[in-house]
C-alpha atoms as a PDB file:
ATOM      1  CA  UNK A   1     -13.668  -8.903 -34.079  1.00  0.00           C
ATOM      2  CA  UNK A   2     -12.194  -6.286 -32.044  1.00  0.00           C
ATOM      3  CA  UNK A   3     -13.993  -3.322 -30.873  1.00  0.00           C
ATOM      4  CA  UNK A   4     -11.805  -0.194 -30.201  1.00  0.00           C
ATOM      5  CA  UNK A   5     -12.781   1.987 -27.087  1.00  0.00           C
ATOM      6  CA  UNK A   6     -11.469   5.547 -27.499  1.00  0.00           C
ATOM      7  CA  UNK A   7     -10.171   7.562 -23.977  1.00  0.00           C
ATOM      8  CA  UNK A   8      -7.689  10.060 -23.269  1.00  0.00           C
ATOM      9  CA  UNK A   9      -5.437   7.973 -21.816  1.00  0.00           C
ATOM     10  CA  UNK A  10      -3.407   5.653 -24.515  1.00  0.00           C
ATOM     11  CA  UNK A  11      -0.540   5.690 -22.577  1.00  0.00           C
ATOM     12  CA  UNK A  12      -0.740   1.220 -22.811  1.00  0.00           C
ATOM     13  CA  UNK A  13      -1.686  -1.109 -25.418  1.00  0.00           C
ATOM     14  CA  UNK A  14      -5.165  -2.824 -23.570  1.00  0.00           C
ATOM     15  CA  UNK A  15      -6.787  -5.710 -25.046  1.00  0.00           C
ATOM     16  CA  UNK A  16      -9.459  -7.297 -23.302  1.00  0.00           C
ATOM     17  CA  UNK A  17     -10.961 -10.644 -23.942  1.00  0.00           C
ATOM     18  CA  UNK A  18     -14.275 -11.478 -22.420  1.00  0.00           C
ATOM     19  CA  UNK A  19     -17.523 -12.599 -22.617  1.00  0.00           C
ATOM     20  CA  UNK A  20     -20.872 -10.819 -23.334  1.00  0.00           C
ATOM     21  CA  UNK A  21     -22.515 -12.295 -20.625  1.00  0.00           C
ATOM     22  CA  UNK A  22     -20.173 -12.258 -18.228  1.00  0.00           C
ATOM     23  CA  UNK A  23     -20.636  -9.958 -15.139  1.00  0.00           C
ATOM     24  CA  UNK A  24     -16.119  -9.352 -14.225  1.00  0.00           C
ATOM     25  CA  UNK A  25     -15.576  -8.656 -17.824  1.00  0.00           C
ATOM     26  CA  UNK A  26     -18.483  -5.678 -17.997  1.00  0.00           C
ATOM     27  CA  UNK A  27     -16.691  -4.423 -14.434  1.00  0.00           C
ATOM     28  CA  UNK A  28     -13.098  -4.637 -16.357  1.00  0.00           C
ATOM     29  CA  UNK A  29     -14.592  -2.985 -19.487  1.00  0.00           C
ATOM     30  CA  UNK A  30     -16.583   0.113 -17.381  1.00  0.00           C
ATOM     31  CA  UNK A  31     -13.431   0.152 -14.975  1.00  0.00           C
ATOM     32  CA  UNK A  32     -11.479   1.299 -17.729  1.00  0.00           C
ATOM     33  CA  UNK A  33     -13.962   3.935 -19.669  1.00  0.00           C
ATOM     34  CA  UNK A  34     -14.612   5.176 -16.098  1.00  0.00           C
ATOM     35  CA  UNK A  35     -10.714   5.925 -16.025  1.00  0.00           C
ATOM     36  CA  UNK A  36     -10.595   6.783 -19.793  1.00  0.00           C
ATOM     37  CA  UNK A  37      -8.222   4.662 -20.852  1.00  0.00           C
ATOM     38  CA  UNK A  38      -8.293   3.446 -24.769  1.00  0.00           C
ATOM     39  CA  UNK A  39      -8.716   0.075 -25.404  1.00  0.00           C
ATOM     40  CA  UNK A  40      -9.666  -2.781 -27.611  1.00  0.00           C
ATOM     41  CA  UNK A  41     -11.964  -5.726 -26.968  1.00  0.00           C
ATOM     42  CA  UNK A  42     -13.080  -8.797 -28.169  1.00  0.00           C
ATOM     43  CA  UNK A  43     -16.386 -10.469 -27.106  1.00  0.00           C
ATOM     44  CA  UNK A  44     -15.529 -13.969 -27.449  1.00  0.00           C
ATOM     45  CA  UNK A  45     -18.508 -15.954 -27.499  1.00  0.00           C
ATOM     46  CA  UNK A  46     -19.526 -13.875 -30.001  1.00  0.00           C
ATOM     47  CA  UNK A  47     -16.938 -15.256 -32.186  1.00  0.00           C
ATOM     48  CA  UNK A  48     -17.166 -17.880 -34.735  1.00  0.00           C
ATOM     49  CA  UNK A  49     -15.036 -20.977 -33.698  1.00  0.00           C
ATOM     50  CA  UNK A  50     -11.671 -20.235 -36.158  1.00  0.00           C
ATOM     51  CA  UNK A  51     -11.364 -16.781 -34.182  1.00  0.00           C
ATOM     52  CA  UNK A  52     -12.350 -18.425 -30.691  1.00  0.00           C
ATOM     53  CA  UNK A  53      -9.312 -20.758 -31.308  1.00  0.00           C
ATOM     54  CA  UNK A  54      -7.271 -18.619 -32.350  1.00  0.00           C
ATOM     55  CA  UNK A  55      -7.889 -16.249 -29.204  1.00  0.00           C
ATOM     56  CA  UNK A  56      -7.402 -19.262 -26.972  1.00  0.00           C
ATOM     57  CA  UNK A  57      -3.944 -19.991 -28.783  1.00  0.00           C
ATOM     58  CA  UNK A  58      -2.999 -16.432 -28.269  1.00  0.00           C
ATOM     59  CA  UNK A  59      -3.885 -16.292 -24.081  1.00  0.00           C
ATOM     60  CA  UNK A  60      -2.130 -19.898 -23.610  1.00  0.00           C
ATOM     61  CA  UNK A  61       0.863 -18.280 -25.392  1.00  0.00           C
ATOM     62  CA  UNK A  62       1.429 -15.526 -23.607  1.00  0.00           C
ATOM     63  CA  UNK A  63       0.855 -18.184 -20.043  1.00  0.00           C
ATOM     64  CA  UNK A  64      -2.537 -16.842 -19.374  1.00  0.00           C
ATOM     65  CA  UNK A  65      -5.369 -19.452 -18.491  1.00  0.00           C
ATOM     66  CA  UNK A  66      -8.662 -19.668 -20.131  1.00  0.00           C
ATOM     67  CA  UNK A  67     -10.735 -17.234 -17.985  1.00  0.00           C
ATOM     68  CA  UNK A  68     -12.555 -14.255 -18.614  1.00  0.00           C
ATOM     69  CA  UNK A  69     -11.605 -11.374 -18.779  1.00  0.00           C
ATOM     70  CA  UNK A  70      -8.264 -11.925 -19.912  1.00  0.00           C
ATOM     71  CA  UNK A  71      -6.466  -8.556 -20.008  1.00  0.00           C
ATOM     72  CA  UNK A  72      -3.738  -7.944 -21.903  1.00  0.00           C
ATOM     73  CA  UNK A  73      -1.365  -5.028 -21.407  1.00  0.00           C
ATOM     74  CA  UNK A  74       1.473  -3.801 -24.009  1.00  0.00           C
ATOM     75  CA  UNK A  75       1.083  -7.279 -25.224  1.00  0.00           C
ATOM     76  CA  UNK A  76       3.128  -8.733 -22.428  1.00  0.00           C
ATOM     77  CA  UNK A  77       1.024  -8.297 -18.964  1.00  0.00           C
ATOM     78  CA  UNK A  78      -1.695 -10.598 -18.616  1.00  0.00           C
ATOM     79  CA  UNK A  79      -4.063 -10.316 -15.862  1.00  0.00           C
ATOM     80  CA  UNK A  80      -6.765 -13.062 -15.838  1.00  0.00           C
ATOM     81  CA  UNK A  81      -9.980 -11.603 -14.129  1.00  0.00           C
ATOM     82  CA  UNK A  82     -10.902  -8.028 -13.358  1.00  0.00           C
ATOM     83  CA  UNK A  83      -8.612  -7.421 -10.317  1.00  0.00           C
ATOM     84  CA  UNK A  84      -8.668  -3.470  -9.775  1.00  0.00           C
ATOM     85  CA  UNK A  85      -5.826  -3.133  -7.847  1.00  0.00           C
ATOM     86  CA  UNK A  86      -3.448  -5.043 -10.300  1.00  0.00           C
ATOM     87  CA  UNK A  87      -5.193  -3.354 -13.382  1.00  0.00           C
ATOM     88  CA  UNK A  88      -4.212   0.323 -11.574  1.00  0.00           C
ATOM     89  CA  UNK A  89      -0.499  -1.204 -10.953  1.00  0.00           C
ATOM     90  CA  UNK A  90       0.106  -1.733 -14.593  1.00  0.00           C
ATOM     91  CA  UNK A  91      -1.614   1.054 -16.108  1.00  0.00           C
ATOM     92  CA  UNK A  92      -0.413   3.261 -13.691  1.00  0.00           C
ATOM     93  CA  UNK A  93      -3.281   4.624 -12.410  1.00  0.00           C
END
């Protein structure tokens, strides 16, 4: 279930898969409310298993690797893990 994340800037399409747990994916998430960017996310392990698969369908589809967080940017950009630098590149930041 995706959770939308409301900011000022909704200049991109952001999805972000991750985990609930995991430490990168928090970073990723407060990285972007600390630059107010909108965006969606999913907290995959709190999935049931018919929307975990499909989630891993859709990140091996677009050539991503199962890692979290997966970012996803204007549905074509994936950046696996919270790298800063990249995520300012293609949000323009």
């Amino acid at each position: 279930m995706r959770t939308r994340v409301s900011g000022r800037n909704h200049k991109h399409s952001v999805l972000v898969y991750a985990l609930s747990t995991c430490a990168w994916c928090k970073r990723a998430k407060v990285f972007l409310r600390d630059n107010d960017i909108e965006f969606e996310y999913v907290d995959v392990d709190l999935c049931d298993e018919k929307e975990r698969e499909e989630i891993r369908n859709d990140i091996l589809t677009r050539g991503g690797r199962l890692s979290y967080p997966t970012i996803i940017v204007d549905d074509e950009t994936v950046i696996t893990g919270f790298h800063e630098d990249r995520m300012r590149e293609v949000l323009e930041i």
